[in-house]
Each structure stands twice: as C-alpha cells, then as structure tokens.
Protein backbone atom coordinates (compact mmCIF):
# COMPACT_ATOMS: atom_id res chain seq x y z
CA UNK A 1 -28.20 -15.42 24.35
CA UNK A 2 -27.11 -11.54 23.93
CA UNK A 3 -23.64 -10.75 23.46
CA UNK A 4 -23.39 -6.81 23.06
CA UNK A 5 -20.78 -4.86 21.61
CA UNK A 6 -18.38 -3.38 23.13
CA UNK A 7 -15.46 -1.47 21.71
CA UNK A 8 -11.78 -2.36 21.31
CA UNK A 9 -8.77 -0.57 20.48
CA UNK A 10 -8.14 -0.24 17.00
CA UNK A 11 -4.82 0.24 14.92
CA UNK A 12 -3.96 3.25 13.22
CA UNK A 13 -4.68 3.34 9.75
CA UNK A 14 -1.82 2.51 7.11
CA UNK A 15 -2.46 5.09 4.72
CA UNK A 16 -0.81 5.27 0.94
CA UNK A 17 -1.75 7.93 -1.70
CA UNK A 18 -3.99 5.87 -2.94
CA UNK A 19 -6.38 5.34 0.40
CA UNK A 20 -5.74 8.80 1.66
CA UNK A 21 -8.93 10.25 0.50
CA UNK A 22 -10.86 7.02 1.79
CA UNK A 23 -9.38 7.48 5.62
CA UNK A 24 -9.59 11.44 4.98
CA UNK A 25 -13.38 11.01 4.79
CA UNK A 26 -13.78 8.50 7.26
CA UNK A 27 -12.36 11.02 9.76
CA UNK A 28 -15.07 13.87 8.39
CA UNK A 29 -17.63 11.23 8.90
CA UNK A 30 -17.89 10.14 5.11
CA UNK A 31 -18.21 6.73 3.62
CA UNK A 32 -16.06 7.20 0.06
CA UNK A 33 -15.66 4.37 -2.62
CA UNK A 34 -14.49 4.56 -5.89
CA UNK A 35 -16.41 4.57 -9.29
CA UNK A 36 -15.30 4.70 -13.32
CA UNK A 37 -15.28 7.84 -14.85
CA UNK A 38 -15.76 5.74 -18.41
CA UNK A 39 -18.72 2.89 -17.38
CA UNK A 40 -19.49 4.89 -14.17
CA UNK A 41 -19.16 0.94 -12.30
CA UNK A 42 -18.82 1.84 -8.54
CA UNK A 43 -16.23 -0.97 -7.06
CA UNK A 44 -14.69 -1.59 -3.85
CA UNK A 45 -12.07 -1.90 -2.84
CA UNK A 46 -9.80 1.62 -3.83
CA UNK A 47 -7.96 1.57 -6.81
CA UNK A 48 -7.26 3.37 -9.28
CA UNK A 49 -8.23 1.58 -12.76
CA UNK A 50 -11.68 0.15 -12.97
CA UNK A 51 -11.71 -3.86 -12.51
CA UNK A 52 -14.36 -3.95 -15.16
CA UNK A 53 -13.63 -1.80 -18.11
CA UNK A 54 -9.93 -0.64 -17.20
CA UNK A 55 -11.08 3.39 -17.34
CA UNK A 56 -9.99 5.86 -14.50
CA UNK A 57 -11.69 6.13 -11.64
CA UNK A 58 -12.24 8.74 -8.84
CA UNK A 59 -13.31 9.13 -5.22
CA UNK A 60 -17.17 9.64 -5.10
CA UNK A 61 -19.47 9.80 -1.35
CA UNK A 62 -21.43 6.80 -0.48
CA UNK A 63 -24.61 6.66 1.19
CA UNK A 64 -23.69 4.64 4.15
CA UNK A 65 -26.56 2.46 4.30
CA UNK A 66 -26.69 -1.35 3.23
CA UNK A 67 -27.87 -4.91 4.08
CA UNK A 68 -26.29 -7.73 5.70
CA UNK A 69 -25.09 -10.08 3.09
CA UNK A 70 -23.48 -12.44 5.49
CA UNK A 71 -22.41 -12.14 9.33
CA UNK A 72 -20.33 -14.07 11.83
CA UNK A 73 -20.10 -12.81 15.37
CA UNK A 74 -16.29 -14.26 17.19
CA UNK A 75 -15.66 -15.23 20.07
CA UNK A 76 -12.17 -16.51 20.75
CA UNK A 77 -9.64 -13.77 18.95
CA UNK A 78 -9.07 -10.66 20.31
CA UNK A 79 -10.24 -9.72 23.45
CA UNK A 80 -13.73 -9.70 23.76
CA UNK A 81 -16.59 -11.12 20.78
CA UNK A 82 -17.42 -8.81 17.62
CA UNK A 83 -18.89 -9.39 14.69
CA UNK A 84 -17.48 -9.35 11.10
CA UNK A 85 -20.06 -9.13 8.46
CA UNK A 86 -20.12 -8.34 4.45
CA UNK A 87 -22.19 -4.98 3.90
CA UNK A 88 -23.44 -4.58 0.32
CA UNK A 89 -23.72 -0.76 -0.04
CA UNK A 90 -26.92 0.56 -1.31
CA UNK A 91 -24.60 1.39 -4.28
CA UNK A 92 -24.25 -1.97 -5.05
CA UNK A 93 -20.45 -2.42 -3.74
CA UNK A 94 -19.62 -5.05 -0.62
CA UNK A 95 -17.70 -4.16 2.12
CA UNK A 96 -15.83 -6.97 4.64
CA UNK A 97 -16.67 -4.88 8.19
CA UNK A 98 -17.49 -4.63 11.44
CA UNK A 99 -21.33 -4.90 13.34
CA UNK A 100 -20.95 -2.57 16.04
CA UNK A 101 -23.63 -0.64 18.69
CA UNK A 102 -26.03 -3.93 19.11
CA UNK A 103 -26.41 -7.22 20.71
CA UNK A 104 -24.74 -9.30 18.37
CA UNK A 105 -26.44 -12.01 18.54
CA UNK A 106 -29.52 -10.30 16.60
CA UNK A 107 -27.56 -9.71 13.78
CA UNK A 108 -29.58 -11.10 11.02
CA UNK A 109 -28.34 -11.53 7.40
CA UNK A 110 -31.06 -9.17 5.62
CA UNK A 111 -30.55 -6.61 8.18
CA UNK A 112 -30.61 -2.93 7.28
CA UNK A 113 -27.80 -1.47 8.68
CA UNK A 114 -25.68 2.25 8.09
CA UNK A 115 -21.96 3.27 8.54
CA UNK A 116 -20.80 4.66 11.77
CA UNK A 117 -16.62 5.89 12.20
CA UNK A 118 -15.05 4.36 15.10
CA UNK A 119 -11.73 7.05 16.25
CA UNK A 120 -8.38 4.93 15.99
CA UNK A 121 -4.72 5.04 17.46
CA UNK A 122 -3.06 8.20 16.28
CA UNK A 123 -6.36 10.13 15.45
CA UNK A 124 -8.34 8.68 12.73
CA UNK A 125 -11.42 6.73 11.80
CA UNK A 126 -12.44 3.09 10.38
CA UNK A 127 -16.04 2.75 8.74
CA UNK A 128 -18.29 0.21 10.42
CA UNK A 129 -21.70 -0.59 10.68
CA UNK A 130 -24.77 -0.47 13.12
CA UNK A 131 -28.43 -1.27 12.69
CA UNK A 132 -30.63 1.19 10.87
C-alpha cells in the first residue's frame, strides 16, 4: 500500500517569550533547542531551567537530522492520513513530529530523516521531518 503525503493547513503558532526564539528560527529555516549553560545537557522541550541539573539554559542551533525512534501513520483524524513520529535529534534530544514529503507507508523506525519548515496560518513555520 502507499499512502503519500500531502499537506494540510496548519494553525498559527501560539508563541510566549519563552518559544519566541524557537518559532523565530523555524521561520529562518533553523531547528533551535535548548541546552544548560552549567552541565551543557541539551533537552527538549523549551524551558528555561535545565530538567537535569536546574542551571540556566539558552537557545543553541540544531542539526536537523535524526532517526525514527517510533512512527504511526493516521488515518481517521483530520482530513487526510499523516504520520506522527518521535525524532531523536542527532543531539541526543526527541522530538514528537510530523513525517512529511514521502509515502508514508515506508516510514521505517531506524529511518534517517532531517527537518524541513512547513509555512503556517498568519506567516510562520512548524519543524517537521522528511527522509534523508
């Protein structure tokens, strides 16, 4: 079976003061998480005090690549299939995402994949993901 992607209208972003440098990158094409100035842990998702040693943390670029840690393609919400996958991040962070540009149903947990930015309602971006 083959079931390829095909894009949907997304929501504009709800941005806070805390995510505005995430979506602010996403729109210049740049994958940003967050790492500890103090144990220099990268983390995901945003905040600002590190989950494992409590230390500040700042806005650093990512890579954008990653594997497929797990990946489930849907079929009944929303108005046509996609698939929702964990990414772990070459930086060693997972990411809950979108599988995007492919047949779906070749998704393969292992997969190599990197980050694309998909434009939403009102102008901006949302990292996904589409094979390497």
């Amino acid at each position: 079976m083959t079931t390829l992607h095909q894009d949907r209208p997304l929501a504009a972003n709800a941005v806070d003061p805390v995510t505005e440098p995430f979506f602010a990158g996403a729109k210049d094409g740049v994958l940003r998480i967050r790492r500890c100035t103090a144990c220099a842990k990268p983390h995901w998702y945003p905040r600002p005090i590190c989950p494992f040693c409590m230390g500040d943390t700042e806005w650093v670029d990512a890579s954008g690549q990653g594997t497929v840690y797990s990946v489930s393609v849907t079929r009944r919400a929303g108005p046509i299939p996609y698939a929702i996958a964990y990414v772990t991040l070459d930086e060693g962070v997972t990411m809950l995402t979108n599988i995007v540009d492919c047949d779906l149903d070749a998704i393969r947990i292992g997969d190599r994949v990197t980050v694309c930015f998909k434009p939403t309602e009102g102008g901006g971006a949302l990292p996904m993901f589409r094979p390497a």
